[in-house]
C-alpha atoms as a PDB file:
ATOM      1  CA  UNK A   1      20.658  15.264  15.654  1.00  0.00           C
ATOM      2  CA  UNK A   2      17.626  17.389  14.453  1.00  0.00           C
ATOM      3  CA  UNK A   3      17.833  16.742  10.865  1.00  0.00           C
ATOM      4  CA  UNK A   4      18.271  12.883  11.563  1.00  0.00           C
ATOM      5  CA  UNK A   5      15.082  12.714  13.991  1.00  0.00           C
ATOM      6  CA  UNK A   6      13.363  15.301  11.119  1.00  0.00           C
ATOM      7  CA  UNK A   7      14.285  12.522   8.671  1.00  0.00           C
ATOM      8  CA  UNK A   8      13.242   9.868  10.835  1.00  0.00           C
ATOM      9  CA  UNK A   9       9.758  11.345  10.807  1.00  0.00           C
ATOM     10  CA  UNK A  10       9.672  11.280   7.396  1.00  0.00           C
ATOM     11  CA  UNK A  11      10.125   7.414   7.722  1.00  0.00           C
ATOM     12  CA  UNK A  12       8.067   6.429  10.042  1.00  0.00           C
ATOM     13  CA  UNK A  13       5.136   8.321   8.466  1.00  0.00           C
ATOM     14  CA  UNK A  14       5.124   5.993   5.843  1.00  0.00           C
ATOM     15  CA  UNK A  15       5.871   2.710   7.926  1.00  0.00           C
ATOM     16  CA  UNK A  16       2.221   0.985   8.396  1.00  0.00           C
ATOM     17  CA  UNK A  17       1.418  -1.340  11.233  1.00  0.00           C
ATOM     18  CA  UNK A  18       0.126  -3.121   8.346  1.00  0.00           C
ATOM     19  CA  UNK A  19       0.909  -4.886   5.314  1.00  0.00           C
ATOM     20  CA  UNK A  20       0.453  -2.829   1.893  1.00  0.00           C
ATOM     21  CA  UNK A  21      -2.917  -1.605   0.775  1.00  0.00           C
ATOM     22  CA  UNK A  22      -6.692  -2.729   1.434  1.00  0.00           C
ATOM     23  CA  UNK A  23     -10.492  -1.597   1.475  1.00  0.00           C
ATOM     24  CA  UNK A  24     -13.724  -1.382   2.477  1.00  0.00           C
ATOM     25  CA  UNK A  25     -16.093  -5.111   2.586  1.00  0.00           C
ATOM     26  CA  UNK A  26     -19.563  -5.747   3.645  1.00  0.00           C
ATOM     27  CA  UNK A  27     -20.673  -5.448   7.275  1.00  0.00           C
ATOM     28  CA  UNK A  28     -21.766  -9.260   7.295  1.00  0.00           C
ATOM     29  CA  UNK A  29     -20.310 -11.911   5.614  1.00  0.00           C
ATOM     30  CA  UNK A  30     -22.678 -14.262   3.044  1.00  0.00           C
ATOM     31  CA  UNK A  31     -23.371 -17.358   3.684  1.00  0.00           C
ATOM     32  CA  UNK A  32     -21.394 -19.081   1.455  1.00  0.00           C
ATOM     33  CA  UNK A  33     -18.404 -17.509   2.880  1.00  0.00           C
ATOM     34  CA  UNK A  34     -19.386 -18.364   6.387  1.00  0.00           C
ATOM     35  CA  UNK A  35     -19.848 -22.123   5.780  1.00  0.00           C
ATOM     36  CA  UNK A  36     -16.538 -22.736   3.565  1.00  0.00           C
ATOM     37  CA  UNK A  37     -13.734 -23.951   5.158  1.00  0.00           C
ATOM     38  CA  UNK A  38     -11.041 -21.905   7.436  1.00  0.00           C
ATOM     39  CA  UNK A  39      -8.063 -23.960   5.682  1.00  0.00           C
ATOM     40  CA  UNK A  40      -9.286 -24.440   1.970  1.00  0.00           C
ATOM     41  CA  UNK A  41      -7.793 -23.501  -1.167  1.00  0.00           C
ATOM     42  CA  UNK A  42     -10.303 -22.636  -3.673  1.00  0.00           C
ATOM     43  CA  UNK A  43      -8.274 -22.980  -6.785  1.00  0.00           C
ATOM     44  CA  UNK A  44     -10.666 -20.373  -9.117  1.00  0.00           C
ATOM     45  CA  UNK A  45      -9.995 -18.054  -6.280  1.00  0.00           C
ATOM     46  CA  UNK A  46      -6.072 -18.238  -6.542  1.00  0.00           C
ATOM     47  CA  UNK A  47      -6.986 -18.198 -10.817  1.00  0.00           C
ATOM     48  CA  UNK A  48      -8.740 -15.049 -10.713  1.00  0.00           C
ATOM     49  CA  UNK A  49      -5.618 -13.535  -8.363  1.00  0.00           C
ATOM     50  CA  UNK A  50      -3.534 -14.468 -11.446  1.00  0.00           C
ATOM     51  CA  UNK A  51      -5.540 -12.786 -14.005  1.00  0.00           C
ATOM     52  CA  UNK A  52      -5.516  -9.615 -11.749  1.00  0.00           C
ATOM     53  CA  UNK A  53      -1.812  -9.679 -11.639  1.00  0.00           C
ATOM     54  CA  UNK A  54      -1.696 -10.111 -14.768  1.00  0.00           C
ATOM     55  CA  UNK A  55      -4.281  -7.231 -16.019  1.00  0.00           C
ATOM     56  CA  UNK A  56      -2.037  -4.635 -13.637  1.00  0.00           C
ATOM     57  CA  UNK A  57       1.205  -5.785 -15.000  1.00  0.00           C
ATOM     58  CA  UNK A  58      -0.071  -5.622 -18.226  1.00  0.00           C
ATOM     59  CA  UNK A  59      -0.726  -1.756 -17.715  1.00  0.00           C
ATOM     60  CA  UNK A  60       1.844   0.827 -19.230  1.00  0.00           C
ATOM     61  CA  UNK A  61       0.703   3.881 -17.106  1.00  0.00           C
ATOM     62  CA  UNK A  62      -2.302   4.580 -14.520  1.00  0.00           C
ATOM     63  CA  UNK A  63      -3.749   6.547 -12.305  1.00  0.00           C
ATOM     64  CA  UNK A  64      -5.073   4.901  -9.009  1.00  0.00           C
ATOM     65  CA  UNK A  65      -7.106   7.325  -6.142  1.00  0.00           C
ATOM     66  CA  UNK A  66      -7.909   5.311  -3.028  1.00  0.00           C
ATOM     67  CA  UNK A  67      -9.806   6.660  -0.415  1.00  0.00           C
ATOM     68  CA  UNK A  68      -8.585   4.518   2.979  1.00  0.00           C
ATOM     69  CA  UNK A  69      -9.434   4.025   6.257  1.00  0.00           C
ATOM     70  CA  UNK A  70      -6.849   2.738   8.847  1.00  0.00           C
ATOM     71  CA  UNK A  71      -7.175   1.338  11.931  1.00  0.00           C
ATOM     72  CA  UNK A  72      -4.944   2.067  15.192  1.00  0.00           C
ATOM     73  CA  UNK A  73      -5.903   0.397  18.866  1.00  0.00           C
ATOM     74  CA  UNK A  74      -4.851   2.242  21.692  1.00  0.00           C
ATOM     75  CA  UNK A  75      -3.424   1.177  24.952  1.00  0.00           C
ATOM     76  CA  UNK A  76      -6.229  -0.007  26.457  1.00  0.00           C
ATOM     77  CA  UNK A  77      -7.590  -1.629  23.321  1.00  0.00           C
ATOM     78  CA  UNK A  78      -9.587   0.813  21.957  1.00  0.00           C
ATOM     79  CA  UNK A  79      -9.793   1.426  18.039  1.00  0.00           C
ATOM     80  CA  UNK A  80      -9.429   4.814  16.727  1.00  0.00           C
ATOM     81  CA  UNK A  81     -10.018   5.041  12.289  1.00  0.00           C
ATOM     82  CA  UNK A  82      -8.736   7.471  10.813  1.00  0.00           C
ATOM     83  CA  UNK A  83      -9.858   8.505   7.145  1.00  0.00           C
ATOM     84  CA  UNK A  84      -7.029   9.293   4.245  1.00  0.00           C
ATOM     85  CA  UNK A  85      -6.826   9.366   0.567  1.00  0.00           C
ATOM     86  CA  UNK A  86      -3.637   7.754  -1.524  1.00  0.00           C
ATOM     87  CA  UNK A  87      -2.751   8.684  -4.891  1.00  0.00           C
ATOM     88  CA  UNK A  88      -0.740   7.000  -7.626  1.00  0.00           C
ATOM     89  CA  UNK A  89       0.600   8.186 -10.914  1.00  0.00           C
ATOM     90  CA  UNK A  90       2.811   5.349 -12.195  1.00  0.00           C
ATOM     91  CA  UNK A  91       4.984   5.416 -15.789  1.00  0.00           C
ATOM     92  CA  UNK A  92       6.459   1.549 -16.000  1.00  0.00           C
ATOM     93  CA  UNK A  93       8.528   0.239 -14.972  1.00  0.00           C
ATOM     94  CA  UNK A  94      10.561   2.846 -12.607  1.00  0.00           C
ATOM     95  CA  UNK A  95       8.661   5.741 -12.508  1.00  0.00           C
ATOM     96  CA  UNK A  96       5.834   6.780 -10.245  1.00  0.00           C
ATOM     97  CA  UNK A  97       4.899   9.698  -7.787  1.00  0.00           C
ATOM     98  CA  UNK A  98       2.718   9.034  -4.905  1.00  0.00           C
ATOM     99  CA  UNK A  99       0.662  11.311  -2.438  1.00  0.00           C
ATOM    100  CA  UNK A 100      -0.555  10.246   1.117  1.00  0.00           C
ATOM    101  CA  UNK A 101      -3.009  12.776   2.972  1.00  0.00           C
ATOM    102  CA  UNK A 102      -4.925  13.031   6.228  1.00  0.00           C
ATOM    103  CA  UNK A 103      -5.808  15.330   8.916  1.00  0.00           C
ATOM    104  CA  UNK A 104      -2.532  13.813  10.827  1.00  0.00           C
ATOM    105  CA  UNK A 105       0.165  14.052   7.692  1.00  0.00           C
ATOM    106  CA  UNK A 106       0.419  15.100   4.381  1.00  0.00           C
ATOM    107  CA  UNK A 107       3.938  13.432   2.368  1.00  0.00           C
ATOM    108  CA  UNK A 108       4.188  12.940  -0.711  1.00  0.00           C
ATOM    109  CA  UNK A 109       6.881  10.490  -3.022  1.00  0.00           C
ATOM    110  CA  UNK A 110       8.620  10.536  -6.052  1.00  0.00           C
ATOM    111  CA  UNK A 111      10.632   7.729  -7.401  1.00  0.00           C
ATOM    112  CA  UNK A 112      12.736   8.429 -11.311  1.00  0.00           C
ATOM    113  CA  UNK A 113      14.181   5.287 -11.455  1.00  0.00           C
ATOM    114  CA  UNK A 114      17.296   6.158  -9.843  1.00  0.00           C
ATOM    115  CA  UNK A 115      15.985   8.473  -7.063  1.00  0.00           C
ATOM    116  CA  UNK A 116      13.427   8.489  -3.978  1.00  0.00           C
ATOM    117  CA  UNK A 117      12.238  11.510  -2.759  1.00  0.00           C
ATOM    118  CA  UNK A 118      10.472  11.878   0.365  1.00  0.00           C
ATOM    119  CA  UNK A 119       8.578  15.015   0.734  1.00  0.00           C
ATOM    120  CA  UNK A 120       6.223  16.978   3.819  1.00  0.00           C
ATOM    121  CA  UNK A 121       4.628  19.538   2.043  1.00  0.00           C
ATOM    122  CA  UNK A 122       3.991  20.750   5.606  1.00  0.00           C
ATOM    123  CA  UNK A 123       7.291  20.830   6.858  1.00  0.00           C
ATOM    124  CA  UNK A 124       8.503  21.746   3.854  1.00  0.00           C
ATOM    125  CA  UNK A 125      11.205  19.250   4.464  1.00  0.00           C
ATOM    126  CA  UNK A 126      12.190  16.435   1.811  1.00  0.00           C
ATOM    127  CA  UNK A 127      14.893  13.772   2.025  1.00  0.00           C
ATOM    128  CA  UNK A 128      16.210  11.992  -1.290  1.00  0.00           C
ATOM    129  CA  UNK A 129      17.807   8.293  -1.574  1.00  0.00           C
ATOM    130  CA  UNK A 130      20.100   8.319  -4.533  1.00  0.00           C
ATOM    131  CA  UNK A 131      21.945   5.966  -7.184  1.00  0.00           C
ATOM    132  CA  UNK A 132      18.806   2.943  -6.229  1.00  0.00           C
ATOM    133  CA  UNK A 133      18.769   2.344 -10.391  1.00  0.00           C
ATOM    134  CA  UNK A 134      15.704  -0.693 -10.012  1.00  0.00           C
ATOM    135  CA  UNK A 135      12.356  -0.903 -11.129  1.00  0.00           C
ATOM    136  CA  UNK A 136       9.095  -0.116  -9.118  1.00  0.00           C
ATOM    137  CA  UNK A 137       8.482  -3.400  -8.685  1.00  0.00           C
ATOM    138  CA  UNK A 138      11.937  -4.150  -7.105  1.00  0.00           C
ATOM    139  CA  UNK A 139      12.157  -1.024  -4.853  1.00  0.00           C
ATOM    140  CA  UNK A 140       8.641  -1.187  -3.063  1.00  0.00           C
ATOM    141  CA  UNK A 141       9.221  -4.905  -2.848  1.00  0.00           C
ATOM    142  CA  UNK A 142      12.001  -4.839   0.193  1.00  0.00           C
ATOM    143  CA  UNK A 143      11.422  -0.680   1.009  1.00  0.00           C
ATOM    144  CA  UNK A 144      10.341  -1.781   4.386  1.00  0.00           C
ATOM    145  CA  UNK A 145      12.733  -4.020   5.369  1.00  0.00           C
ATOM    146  CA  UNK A 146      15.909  -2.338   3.765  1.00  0.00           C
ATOM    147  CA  UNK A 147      14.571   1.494   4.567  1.00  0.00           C
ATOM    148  CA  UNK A 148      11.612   1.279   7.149  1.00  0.00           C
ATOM    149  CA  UNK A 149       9.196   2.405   4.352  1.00  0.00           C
ATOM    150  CA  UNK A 150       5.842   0.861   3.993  1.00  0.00           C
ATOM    151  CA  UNK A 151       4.235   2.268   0.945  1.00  0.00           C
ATOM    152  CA  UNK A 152       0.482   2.263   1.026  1.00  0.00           C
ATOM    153  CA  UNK A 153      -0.881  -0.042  -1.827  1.00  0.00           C
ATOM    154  CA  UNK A 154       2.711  -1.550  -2.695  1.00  0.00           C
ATOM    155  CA  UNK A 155       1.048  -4.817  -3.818  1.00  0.00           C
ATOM    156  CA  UNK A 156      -0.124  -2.905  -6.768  1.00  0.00           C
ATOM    157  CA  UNK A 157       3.214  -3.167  -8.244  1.00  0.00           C
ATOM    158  CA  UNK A 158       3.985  -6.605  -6.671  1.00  0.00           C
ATOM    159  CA  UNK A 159       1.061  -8.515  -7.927  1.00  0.00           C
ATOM    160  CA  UNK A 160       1.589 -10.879 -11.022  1.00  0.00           C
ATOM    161  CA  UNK A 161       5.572 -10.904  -9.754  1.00  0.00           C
ATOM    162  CA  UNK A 162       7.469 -13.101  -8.013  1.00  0.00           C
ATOM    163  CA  UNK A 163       7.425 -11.013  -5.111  1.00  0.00           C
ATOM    164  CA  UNK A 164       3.939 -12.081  -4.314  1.00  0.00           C
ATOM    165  CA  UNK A 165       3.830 -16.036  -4.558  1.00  0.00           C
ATOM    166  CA  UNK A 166       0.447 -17.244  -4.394  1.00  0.00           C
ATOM    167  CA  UNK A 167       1.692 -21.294  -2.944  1.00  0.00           C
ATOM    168  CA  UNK A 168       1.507 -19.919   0.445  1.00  0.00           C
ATOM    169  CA  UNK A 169      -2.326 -19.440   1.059  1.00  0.00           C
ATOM    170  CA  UNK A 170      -3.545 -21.040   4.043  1.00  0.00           C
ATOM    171  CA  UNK A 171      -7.152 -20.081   2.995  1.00  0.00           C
ATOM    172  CA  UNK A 172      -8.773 -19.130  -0.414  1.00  0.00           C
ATOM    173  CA  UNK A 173     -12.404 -18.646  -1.658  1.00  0.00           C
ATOM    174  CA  UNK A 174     -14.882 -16.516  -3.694  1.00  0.00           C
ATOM    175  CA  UNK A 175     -16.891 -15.274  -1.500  1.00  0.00           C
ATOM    176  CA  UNK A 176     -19.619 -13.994  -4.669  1.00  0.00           C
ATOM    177  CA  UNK A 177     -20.574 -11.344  -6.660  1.00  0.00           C
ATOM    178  CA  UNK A 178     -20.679  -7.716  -5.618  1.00  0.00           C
ATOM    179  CA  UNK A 179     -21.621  -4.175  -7.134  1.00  0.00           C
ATOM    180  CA  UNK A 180     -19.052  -1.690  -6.121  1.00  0.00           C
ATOM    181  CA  UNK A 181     -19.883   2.110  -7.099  1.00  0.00           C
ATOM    182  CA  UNK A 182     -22.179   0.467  -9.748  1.00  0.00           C
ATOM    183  CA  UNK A 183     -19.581  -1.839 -11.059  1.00  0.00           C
ATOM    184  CA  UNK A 184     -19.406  -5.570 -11.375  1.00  0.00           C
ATOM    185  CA  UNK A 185     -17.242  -7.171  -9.118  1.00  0.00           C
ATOM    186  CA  UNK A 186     -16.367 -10.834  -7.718  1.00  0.00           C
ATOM    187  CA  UNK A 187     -15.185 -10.799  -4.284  1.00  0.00           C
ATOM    188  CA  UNK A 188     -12.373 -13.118  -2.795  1.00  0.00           C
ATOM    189  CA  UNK A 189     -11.098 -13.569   0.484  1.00  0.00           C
ATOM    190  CA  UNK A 190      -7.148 -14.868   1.650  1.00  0.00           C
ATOM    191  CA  UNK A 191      -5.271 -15.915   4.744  1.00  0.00           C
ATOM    192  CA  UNK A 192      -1.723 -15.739   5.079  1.00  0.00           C
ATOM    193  CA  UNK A 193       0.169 -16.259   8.006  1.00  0.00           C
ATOM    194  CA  UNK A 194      -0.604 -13.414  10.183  1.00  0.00           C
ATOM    195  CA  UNK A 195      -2.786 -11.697   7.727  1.00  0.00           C
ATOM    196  CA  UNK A 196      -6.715 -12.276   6.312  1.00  0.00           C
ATOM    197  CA  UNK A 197      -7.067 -10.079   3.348  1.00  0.00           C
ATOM    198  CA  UNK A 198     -10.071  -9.543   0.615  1.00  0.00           C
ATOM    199  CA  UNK A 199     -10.201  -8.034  -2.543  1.00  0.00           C
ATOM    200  CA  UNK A 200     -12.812  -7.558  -4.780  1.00  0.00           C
ATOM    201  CA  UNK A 201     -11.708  -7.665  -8.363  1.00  0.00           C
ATOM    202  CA  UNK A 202     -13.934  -5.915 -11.562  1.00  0.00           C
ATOM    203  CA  UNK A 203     -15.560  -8.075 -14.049  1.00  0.00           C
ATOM    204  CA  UNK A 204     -14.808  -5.613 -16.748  1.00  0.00           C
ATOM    205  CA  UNK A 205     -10.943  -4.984 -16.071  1.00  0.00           C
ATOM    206  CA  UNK A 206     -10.031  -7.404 -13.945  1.00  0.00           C
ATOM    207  CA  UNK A 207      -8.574  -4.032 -11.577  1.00  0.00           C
ATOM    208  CA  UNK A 208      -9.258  -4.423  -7.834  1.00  0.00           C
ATOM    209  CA  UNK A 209     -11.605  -2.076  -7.125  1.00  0.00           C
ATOM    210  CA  UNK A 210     -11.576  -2.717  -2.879  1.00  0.00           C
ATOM    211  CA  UNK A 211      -9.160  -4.248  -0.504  1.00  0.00           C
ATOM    212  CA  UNK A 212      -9.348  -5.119   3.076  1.00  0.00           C
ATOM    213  CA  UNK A 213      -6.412  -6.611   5.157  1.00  0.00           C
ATOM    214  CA  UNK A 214      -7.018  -7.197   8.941  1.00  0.00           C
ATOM    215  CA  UNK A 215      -3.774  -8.037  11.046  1.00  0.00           C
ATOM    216  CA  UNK A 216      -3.364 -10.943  13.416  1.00  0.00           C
ATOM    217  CA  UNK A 217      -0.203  -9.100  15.201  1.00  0.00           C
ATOM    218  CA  UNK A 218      -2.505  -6.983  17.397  1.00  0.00           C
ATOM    219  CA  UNK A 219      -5.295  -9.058  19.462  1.00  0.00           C
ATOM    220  CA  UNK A 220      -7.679  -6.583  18.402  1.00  0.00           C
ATOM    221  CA  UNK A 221      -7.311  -6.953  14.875  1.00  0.00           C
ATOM    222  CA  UNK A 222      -6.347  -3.607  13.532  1.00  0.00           C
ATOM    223  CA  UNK A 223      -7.761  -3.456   9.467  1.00  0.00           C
ATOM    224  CA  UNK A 224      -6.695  -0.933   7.382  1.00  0.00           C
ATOM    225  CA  UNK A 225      -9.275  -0.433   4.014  1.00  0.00           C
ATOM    226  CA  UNK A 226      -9.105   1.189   1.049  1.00  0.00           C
ATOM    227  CA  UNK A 227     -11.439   1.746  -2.360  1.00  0.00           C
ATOM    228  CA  UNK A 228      -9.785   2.325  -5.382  1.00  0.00           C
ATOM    229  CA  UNK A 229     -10.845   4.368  -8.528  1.00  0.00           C
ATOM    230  CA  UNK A 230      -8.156   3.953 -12.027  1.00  0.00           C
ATOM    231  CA  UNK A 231      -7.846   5.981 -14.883  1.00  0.00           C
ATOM    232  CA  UNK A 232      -5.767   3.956 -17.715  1.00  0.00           C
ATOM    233  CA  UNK A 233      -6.377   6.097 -20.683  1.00  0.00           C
ATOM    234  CA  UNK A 234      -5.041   9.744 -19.765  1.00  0.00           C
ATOM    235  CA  UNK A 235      -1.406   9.929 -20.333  1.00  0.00           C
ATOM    236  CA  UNK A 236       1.023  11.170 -17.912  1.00  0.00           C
ATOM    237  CA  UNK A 237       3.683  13.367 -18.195  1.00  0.00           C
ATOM    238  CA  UNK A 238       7.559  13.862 -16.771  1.00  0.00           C
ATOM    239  CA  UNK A 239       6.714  16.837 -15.364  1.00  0.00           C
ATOM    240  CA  UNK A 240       4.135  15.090 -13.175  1.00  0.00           C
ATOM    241  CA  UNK A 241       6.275  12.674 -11.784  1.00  0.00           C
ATOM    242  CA  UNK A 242       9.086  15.097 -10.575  1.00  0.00           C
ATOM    243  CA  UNK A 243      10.189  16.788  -7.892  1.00  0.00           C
ATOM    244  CA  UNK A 244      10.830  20.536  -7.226  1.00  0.00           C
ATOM    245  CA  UNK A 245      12.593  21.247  -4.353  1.00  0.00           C
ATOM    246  CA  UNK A 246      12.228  24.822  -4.780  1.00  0.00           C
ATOM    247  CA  UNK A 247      11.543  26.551  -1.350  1.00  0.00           C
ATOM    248  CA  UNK A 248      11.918  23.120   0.619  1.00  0.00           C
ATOM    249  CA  UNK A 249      15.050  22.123   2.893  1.00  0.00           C
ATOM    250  CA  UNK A 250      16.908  19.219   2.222  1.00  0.00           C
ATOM    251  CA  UNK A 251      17.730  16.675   5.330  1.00  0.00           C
ATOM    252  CA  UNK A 252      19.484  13.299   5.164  1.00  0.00           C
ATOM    253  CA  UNK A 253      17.868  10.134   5.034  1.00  0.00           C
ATOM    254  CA  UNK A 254      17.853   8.219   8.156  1.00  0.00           C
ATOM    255  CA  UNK A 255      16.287   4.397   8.029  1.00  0.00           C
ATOM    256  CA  UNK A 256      13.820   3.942  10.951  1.00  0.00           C
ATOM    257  CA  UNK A 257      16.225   1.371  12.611  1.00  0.00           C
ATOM    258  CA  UNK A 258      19.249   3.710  12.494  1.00  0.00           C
ATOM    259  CA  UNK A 259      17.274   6.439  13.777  1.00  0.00           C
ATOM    260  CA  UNK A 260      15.858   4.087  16.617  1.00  0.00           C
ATOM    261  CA  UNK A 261      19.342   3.331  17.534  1.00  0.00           C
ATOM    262  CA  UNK A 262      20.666   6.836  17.570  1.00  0.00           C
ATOM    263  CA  UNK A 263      17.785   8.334  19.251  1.00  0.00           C
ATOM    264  CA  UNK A 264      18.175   5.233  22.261  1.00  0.00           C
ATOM    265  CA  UNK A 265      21.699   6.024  22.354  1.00  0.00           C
ATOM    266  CA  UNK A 266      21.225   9.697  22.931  1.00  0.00           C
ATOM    267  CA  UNK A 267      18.638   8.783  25.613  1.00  0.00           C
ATOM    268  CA  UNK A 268      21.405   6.814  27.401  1.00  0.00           C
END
């Protein structure tokens, strides 16, 4: 099954030992932040959450660059990070193209509102999922679970919606104000079950301008970071958001679980 372990690869280049997206905090944290509770619920810190929800859904189009940082431990417990960029071009509310690079993989997605495409510019090998017909928000909401797809930075589209309740806090405070790249900013910290998270969200836009999430699934606490530049204003074509397959080879889609299974099988 070449072109279904091919595929596979495809998959599980994209599947993150960690939740969405995230970025880059201070080395220390401030005082304030070190003497507030583990379990408290700092109401203006779930408010301000809201009104960055509110400010992304409220955008027709954007451009995002990210440069990221992720985290992996090794066997023995030793962390290796490993440096990456992610780009979004997004048209709402079903079209966006998205590019992941590193030294380790280059892939790069397109979505049209009834098709993902999963590219290696590399491998010149792409793999397409047809007839989805939903939203952004709606397709990068359950991608993991229903294809084994962990987009980098999904919460982008899922904050402000549904898909990203904010009742189920176990922890939330403003930690204080922060410059980042120059810019105002008011940083917050979460917990979740599993998960600590922080974002630091821009007086001016009300954008995110950094995320960090740190795992609790891994004893040494794997974090995978990420700083985030926008561009609202510049408008954004059709042509940017779509796919030539020109010169590339088309393989079948194979979720990661289906693969798992097929390539156990084969081993047996």
């Amino acid at each position: 099954m070449p072109h279904a372990r091919l595929a596979s690869l495809l998959a599980l280049a994209l599947a993150a030992a960690l939740p969405a997206a995230l970025a880059q905090g201070p080395t220390s944290p401030p005082a304030a932040a070190a003497t507030s509770s583990a379990d408290s619920i700092d109401a203006s810190a779930v408010a301000a959450l809201t009104r960055m929800g509110k400010a992304l859904r409220a955008l027709p189009q954007f451009r995002m660059h990210a440069t990221t940082s992720t985290e992996y431990v090794l066997d023995d417990g030793q962390k290796l990070a490993l440096a990456g960029t992610v780009d979004y071009k997004a048209i709402e509310p079903d079209r966006f193209f998205v590019e992941i690079q590193s030294d380790q993989q280059h892939r790069q997605l397109f979505y049209d509102g009834k098709r993902l495409t999963i590219y290696s510019p590399r491998l010149k090998y792409y793999a397409t999922l047809e007839d989805l017909n939903r939203s952004s928000q709606a397709l990068l909401a359950d991608s993991a679970s229903t294809y084994g797809l962990e987009f980098p930075l999904a919460d982008l589209f899922l904050w402000g919606t549904p898909a990203f309740p904010t009742d189920r806090f176990q922890s939330a405070l403003r930690v204080g104000s922060a410059r980042v790249d120059g810019e105002a900013t008011q940083h917050y910290a979460f917990r979740q079950p599993g998960v600590d998270w922080q974002v630091w969200i821009s007086d001016a836009t009300a954008l995110p301008r950094q995320v960090v999430i740190t795992s609790h699934s891994d004893p040494a606490l794997p974090s995978y970071q990420a700083a985030l530049q926008w561009d609202t204003r510049r408008a954004i074509s059709a042509s940017e958001l779509a796919f030539n397959p020109s010169g590339a080879t088309r393989i079948v889609f194979v979720p990661v679980a289906v693969a798992a299974q097929a390539t156990t099988a084969e081993g047996n």
